[in-house]
C-alpha atoms as a PDB file:
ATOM      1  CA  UNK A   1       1.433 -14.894  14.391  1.00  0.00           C
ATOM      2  CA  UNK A   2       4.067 -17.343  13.354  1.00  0.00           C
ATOM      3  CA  UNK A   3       3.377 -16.838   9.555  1.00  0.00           C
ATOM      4  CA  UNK A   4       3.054 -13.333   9.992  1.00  0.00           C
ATOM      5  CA  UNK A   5       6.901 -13.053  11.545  1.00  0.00           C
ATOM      6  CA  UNK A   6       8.002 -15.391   9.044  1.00  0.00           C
ATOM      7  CA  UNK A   7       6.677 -12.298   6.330  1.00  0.00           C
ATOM      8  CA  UNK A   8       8.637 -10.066   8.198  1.00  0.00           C
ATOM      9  CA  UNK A   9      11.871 -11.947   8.202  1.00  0.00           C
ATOM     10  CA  UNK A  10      11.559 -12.868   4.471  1.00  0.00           C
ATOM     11  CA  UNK A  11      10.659  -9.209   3.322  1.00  0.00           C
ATOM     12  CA  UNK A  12      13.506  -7.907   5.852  1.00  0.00           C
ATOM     13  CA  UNK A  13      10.724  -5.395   7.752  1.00  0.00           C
ATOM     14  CA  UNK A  14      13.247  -4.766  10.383  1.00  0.00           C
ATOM     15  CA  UNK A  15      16.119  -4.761  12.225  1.00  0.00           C
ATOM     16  CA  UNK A  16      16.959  -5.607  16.075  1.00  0.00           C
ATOM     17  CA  UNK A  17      18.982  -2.554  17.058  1.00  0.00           C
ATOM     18  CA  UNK A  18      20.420  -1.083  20.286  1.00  0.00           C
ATOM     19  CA  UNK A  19      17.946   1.825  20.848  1.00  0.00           C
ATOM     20  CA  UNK A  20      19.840   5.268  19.917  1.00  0.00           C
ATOM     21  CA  UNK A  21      19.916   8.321  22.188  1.00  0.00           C
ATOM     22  CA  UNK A  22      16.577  10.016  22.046  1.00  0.00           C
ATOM     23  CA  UNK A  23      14.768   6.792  20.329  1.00  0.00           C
ATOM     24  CA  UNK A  24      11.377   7.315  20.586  1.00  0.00           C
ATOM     25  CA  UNK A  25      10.069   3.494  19.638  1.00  0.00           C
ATOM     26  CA  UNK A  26       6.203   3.321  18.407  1.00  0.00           C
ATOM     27  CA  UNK A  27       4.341   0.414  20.165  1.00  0.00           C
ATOM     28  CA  UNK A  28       2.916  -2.685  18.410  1.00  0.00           C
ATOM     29  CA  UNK A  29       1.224  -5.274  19.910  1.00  0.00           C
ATOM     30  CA  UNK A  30      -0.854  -8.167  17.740  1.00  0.00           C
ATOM     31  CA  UNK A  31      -4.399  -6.956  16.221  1.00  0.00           C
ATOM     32  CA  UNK A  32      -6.446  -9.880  15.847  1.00  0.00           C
ATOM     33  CA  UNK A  33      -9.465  -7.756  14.883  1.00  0.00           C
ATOM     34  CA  UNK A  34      -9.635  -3.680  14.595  1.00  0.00           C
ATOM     35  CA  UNK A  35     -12.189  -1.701  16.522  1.00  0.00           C
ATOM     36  CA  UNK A  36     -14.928  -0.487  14.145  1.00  0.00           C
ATOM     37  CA  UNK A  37     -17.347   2.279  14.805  1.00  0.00           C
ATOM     38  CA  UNK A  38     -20.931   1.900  14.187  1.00  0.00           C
ATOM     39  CA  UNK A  39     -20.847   2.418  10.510  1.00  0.00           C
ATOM     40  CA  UNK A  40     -18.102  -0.352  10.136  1.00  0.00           C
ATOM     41  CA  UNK A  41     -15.126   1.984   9.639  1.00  0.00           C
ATOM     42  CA  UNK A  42     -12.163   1.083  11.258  1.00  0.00           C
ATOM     43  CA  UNK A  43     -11.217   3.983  13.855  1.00  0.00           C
ATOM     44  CA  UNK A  44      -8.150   3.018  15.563  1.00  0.00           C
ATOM     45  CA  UNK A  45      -4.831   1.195  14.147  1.00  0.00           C
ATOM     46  CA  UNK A  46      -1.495   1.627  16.088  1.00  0.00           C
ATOM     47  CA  UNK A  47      -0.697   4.910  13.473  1.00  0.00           C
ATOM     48  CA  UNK A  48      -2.130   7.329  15.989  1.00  0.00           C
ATOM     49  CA  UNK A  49       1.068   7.029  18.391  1.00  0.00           C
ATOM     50  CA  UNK A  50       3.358   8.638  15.062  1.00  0.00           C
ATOM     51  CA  UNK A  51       3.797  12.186  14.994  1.00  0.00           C
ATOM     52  CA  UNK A  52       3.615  14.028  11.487  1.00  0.00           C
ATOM     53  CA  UNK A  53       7.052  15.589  10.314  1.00  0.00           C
ATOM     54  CA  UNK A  54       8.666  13.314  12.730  1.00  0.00           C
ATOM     55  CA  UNK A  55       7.651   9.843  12.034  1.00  0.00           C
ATOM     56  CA  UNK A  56       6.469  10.161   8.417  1.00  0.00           C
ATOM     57  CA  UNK A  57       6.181  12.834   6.262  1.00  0.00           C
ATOM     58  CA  UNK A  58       4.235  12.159   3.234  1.00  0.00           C
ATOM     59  CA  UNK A  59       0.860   9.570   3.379  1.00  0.00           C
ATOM     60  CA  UNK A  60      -1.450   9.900   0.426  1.00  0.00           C
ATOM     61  CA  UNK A  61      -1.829   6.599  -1.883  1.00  0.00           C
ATOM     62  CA  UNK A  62      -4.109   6.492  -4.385  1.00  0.00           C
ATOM     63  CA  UNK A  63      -7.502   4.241  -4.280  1.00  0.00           C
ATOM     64  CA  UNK A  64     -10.011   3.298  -6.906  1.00  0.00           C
ATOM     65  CA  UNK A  65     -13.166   5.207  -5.631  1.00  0.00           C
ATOM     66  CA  UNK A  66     -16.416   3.024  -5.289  1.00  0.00           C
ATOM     67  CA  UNK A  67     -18.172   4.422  -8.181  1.00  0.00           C
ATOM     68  CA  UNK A  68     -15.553   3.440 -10.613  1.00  0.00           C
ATOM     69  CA  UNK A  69     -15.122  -0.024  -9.299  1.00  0.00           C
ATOM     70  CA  UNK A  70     -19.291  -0.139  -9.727  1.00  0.00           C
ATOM     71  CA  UNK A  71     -18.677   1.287 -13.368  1.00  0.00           C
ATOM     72  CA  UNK A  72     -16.034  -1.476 -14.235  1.00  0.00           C
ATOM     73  CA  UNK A  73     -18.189  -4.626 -13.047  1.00  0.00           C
ATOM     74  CA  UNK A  74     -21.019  -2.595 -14.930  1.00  0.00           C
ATOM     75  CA  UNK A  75     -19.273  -2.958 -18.035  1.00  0.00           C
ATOM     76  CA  UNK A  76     -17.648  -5.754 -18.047  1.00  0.00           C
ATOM     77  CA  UNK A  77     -20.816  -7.892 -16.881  1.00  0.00           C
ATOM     78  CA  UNK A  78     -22.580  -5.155 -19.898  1.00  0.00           C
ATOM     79  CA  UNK A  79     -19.347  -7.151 -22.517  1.00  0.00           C
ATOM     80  CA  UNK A  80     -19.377 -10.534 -21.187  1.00  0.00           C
ATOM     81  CA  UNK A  81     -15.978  -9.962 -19.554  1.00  0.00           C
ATOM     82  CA  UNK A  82     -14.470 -12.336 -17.073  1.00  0.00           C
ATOM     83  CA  UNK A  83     -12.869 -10.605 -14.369  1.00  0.00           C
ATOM     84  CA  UNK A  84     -10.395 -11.681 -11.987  1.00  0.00           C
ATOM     85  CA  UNK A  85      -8.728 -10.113  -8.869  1.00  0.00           C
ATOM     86  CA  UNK A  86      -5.462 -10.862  -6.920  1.00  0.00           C
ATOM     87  CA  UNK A  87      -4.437 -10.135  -3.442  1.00  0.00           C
ATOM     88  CA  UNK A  88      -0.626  -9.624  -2.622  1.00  0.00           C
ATOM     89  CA  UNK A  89       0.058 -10.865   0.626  1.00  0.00           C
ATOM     90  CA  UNK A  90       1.850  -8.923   3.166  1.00  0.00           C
ATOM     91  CA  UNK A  91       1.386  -6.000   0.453  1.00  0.00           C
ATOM     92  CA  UNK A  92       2.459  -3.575   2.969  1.00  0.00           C
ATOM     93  CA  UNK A  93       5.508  -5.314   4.333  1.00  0.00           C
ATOM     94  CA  UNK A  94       6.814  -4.735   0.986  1.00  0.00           C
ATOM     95  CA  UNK A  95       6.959  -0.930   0.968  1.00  0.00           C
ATOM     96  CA  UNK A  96      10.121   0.774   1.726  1.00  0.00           C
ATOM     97  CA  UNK A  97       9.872   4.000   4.148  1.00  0.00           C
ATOM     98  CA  UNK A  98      11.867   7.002   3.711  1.00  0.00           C
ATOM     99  CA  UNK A  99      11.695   8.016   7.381  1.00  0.00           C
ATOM    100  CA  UNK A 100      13.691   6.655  10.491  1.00  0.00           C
ATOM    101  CA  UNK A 101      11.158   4.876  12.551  1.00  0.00           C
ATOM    102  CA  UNK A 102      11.654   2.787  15.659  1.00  0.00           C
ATOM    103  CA  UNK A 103       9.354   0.185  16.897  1.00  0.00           C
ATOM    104  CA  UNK A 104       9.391  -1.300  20.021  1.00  0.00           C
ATOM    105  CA  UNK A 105       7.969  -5.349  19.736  1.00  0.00           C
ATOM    106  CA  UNK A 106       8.620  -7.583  22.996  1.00  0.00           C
ATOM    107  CA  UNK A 107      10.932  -5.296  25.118  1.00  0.00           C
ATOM    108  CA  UNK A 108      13.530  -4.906  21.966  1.00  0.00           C
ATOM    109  CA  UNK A 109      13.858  -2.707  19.499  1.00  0.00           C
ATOM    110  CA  UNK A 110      13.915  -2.639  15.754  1.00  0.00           C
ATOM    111  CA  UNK A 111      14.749  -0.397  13.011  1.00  0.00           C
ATOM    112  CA  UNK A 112      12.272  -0.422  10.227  1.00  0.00           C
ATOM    113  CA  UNK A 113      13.443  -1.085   6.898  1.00  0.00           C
ATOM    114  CA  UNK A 114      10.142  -1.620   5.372  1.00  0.00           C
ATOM    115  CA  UNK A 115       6.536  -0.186   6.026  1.00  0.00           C
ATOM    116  CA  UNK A 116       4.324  -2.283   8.868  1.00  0.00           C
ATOM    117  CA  UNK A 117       0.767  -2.130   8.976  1.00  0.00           C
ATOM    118  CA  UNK A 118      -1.007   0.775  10.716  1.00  0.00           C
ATOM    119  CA  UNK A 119       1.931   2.993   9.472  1.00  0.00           C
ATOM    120  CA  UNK A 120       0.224   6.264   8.193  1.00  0.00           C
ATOM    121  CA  UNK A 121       2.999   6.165   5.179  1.00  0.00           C
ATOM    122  CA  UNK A 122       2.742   2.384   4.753  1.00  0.00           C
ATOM    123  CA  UNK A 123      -0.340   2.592   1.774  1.00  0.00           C
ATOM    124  CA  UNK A 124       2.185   5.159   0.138  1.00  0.00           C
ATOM    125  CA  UNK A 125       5.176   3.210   0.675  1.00  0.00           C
ATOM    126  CA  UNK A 126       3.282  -0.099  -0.916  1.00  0.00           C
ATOM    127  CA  UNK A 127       2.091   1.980  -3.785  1.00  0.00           C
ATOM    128  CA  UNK A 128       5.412   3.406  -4.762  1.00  0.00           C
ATOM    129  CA  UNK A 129       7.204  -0.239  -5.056  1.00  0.00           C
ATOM    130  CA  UNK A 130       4.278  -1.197  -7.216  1.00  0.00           C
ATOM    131  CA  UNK A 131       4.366   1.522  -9.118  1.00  0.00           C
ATOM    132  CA  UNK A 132       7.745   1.236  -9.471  1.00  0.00           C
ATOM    133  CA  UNK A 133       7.432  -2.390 -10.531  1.00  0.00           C
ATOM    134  CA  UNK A 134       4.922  -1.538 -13.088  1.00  0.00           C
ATOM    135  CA  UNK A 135       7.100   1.129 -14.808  1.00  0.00           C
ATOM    136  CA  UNK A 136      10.169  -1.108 -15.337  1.00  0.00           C
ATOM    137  CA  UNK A 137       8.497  -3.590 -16.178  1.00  0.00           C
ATOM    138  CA  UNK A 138       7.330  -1.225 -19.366  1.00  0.00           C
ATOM    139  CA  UNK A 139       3.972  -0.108 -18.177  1.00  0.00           C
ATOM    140  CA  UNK A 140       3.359   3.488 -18.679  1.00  0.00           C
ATOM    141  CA  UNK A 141       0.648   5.444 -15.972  1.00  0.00           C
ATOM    142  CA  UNK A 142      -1.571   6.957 -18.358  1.00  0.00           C
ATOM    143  CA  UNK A 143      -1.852   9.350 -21.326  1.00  0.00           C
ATOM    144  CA  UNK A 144      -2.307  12.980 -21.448  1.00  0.00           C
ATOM    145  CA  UNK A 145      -4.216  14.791 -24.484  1.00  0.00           C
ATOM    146  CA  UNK A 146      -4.708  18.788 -24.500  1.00  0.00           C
ATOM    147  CA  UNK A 147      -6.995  20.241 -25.876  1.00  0.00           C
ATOM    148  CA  UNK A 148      -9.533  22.759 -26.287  1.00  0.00           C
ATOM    149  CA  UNK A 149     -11.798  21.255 -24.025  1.00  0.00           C
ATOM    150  CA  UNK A 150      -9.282  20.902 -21.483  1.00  0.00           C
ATOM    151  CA  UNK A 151      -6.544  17.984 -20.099  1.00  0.00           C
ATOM    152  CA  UNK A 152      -7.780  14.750 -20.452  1.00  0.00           C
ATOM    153  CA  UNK A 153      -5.876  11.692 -18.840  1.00  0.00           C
ATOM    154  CA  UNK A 154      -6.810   8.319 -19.899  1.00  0.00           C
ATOM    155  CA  UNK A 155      -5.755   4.551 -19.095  1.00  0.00           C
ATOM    156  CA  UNK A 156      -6.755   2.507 -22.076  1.00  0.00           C
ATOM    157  CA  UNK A 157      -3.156   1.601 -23.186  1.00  0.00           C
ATOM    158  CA  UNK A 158      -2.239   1.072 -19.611  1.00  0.00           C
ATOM    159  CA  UNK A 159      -5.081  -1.264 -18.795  1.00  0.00           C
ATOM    160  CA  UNK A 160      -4.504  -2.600 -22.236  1.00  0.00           C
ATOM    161  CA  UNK A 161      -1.009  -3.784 -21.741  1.00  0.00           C
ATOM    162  CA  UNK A 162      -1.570  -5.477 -18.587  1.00  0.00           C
ATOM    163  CA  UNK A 163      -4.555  -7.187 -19.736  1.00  0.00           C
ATOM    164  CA  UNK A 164      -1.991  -8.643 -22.525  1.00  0.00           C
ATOM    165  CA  UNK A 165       1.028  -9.048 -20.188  1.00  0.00           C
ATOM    166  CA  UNK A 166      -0.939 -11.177 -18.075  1.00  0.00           C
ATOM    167  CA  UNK A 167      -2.748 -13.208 -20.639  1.00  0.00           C
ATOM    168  CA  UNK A 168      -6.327 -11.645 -19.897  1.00  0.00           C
ATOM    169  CA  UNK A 169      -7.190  -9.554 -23.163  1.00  0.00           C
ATOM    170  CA  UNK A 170      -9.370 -11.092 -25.983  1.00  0.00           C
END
């Protein structure tokens, strides 16, 4: 818990405030492990207690399907490839929210500068910084070639220039 508040202070989540008129605070309380259904799936964060169009607006973020993860370690084992992954800690805390949310955390209450996890906008919120990241730091999203055929978008100089940027290309 300790380290986890210490993420919070350093990525300035929140702020203790005086609750405003007509505050309407979500809970939190610690989740040392989510309830899972039968088929592993987590079905209940704290999220459920935020009301669309009032507590968040927008929540889509995109995600690498399964099949496409199974097609790059295809490949790459196919090539010889090393691969490597990275994990950002306290991704989420790092997301800023558009909306004004409340939450209520050991009879005070803070205003949330950043997303919290269990948000329904935080996966949004944590893939706009890194996509923001990305772009200034000269990385493009993809490119787009008409044709007859159709629209085709593609990621080769993309994954190309991170590869490079981050030493991994041969």
């Amino acid at each position: 818990m300790h380290e986890e508040l210490d993420h919070f202070e350093r990525n300035h989540v929140w702020d203790l405030v005086e609750p405003p008129p007509n505050c309407r605070p979500i809970g939190t309380n610690w989740v040392f492990k989510n309830k899972q259904g039968e088929n592993g799936m987590v079905v209940r964060n704290k999220g459920f207690c935020q009301k669309e169009g009032i507590d968040y607006e927008e929540t889509f973020a995109p995600v690498a399907r399964l099949e496409a993860i199974r097609i790059l370690l295809a490949f790459a084992a196919s090539k010889g490839f090393k691969l490597q992954e990275m994990d950002v800690k306290s991704a989420f805390l790092n997301g800023y929210i558009k909306e004004e949310v409340s939450a209520k955390f050991s009879d005070r209450v803070y205003k949330l500068r950043k997303a919290l996890y269990g948000l329904k906008q935080s996966p949004r919120a944590w893939y706009a910084r890194l996509k923001s990241f990305l772009l200034k730091s000269g990385f493009v999203m993809g490119l787009i070639k008409q044709g007859p055929e159709g629209t085709f978008i593609y990621q080769a100089k993309y994954t190309r220039d991170i590869l490079k940027k981050f030493d991994m290309g041969h």
